[in-house]
Protein backbone atom coordinates (compact mmCIF):
# COMPACT_ATOMS: atom_id res chain seq x y z
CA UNK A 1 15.85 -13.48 10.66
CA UNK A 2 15.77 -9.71 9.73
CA UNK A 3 16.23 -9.11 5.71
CA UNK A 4 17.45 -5.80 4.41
CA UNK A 5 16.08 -3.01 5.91
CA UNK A 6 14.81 -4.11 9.34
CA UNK A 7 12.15 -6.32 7.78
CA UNK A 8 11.21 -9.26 9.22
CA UNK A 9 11.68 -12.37 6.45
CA UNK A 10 8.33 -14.22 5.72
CA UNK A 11 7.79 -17.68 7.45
CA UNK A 12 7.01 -20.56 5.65
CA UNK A 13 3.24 -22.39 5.21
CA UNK A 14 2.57 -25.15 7.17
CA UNK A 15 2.62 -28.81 5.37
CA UNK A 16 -0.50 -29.87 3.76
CA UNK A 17 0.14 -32.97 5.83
CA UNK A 18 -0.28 -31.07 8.83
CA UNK A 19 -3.03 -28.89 8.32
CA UNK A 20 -4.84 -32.44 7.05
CA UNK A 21 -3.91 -33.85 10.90
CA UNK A 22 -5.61 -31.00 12.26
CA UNK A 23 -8.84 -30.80 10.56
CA UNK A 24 -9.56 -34.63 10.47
CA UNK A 25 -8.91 -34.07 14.62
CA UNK A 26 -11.16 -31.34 15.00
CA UNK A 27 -13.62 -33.19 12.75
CA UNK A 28 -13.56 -36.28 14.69
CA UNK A 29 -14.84 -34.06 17.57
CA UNK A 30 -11.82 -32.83 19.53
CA UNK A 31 -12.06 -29.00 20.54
CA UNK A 32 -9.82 -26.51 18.74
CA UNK A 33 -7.87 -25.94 21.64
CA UNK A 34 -6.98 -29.30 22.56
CA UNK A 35 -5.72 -30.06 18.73
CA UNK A 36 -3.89 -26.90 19.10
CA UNK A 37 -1.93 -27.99 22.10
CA UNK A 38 -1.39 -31.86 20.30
CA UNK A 39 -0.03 -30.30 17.30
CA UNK A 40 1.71 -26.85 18.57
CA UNK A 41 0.23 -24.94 16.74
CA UNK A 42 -1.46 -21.66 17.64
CA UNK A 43 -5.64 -22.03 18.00
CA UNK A 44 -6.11 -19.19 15.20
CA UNK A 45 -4.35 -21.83 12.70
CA UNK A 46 -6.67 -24.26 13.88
CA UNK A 47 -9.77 -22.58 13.67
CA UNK A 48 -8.26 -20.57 9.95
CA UNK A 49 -7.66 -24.19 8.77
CA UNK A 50 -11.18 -25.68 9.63
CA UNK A 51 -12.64 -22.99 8.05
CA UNK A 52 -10.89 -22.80 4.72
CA UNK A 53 -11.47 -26.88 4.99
CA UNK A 54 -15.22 -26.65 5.52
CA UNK A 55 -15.44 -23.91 2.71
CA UNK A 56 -13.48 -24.99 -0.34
CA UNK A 57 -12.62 -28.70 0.95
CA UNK A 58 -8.95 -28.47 1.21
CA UNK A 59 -6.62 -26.49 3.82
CA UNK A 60 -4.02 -25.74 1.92
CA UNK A 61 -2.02 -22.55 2.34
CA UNK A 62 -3.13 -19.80 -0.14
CA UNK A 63 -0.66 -18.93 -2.54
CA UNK A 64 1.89 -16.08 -0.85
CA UNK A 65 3.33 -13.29 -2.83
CA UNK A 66 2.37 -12.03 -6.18
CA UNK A 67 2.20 -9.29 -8.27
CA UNK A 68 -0.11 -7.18 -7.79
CA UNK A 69 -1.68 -4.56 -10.37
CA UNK A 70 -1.70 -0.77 -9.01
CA UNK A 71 -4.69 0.67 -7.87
CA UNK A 72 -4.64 3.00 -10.84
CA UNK A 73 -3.53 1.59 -13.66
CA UNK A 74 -6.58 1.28 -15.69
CA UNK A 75 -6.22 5.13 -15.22
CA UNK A 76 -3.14 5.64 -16.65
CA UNK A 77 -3.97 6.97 -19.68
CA UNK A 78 -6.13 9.74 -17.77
CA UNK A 79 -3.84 10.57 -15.23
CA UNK A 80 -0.69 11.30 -17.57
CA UNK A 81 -2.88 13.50 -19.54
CA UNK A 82 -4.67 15.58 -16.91
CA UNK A 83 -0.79 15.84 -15.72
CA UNK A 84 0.17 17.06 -18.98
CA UNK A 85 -2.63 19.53 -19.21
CA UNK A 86 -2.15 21.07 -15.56
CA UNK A 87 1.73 20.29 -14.88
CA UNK A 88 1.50 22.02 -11.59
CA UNK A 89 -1.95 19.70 -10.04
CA UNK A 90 -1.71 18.32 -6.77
CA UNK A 91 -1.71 15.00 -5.45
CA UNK A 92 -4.64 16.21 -3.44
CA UNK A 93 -6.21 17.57 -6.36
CA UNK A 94 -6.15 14.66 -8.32
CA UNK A 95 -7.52 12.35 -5.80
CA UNK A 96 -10.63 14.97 -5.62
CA UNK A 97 -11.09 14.43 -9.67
CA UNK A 98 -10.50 10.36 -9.33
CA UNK A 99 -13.31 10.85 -6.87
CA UNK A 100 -15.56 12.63 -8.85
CA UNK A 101 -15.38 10.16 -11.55
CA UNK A 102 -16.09 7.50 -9.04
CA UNK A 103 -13.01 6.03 -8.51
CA UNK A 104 -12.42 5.54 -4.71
CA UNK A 105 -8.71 5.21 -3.69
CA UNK A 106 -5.53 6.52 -1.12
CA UNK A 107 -3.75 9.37 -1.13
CA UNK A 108 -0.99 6.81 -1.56
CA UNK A 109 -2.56 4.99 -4.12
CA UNK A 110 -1.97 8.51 -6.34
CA UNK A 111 1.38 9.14 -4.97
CA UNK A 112 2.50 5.66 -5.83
CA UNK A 113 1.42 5.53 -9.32
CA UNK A 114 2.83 8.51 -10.03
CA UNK A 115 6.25 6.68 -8.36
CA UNK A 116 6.07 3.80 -10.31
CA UNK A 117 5.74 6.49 -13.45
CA UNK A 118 9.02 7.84 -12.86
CA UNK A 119 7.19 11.23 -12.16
CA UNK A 120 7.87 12.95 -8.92
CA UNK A 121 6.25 16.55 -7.66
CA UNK A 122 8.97 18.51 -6.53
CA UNK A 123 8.64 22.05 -4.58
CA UNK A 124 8.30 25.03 -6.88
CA UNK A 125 11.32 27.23 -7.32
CA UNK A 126 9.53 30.10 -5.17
CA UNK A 127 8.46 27.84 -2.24
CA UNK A 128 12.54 26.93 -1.82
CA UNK A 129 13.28 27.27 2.02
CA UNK A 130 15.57 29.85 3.35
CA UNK A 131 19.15 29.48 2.53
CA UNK A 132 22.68 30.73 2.32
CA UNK A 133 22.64 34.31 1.01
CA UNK A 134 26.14 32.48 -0.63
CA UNK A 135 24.03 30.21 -2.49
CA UNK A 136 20.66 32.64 -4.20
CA UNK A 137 20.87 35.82 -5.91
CA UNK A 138 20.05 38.83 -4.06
CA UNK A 139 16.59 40.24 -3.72
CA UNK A 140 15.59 42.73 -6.35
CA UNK A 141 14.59 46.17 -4.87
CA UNK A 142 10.69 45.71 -3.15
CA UNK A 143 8.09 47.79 -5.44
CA UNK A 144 6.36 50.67 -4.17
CA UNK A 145 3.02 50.04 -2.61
CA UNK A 146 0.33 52.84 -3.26
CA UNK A 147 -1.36 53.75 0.03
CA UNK A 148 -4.13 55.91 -1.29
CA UNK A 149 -7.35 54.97 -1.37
């Protein structure tokens, strides 16, 4: 079933019951495959399960979803103020400083703070791409260039 935007919806976790079934088999000795094939399920479940069974003692499915904190957000406070210092900093350019101060993230990671902030970087009026002449003032006379040297 496809959700909003071409996503695929996430499944459900297996029963407890089940993945309980499949350990105890591969416990008592039966190969992964085999218990696979009993309980159709995939072998990578089986061998997942058994491991997170031999590890922590249960098999039960990890808890799905969350919230998750941003990357960045124990650098808010330095971010919005090395914004408001230097309005016009890149993305790029801030990663570079986060990385000087030893703080390893993404591109994206900086982009998507900055998102969640509200804040976007727009183009500059003088980068604007080439339009209408209907829609921009006309260009001011060119200044003289000296040629003498």
């Amino acid at each position: 079933m496809l959700a909003g935007g071409g996503q695929h919806l996430m499944g459900r976790a297996y029963s407890l019951d089940l993945r309980e079934r499949v350990v105890a088999a591969v416990a008592a000795g039966e190969s992964c495959r085999s218990v696979a094939a009993t309980f159709k399920v995939s072998v990578a479940s089986v061998v997942k399960w058994s491991q997170r069974f031999r590890a922590t003692g249960s098999a039960a499915a990890r808890q799905m979803g969350g919230n998750r904190p941003y990357a960045l957000s124990s650098e808010r406070d330095w971010l919005l103020k090395r914004l408001a210092e230097q309005p016009d900093v890149t993305l790029r350019a801030l990663l570079a400083e986060l990385a000087e101060r030893g703080i390893k993230v993404s591109y994206y990671a900086v982009w998507h703070f900055f998102e969640h902030e509200g804040i976007s970087f727009k183009k500059k009026p003088a980068r604007q791409r080439a339009g209408s002449p209907r829609r921009r003032p006309a260009t001011g006379a060119m200044a003289k260039i000296s040629r003498t040297a």
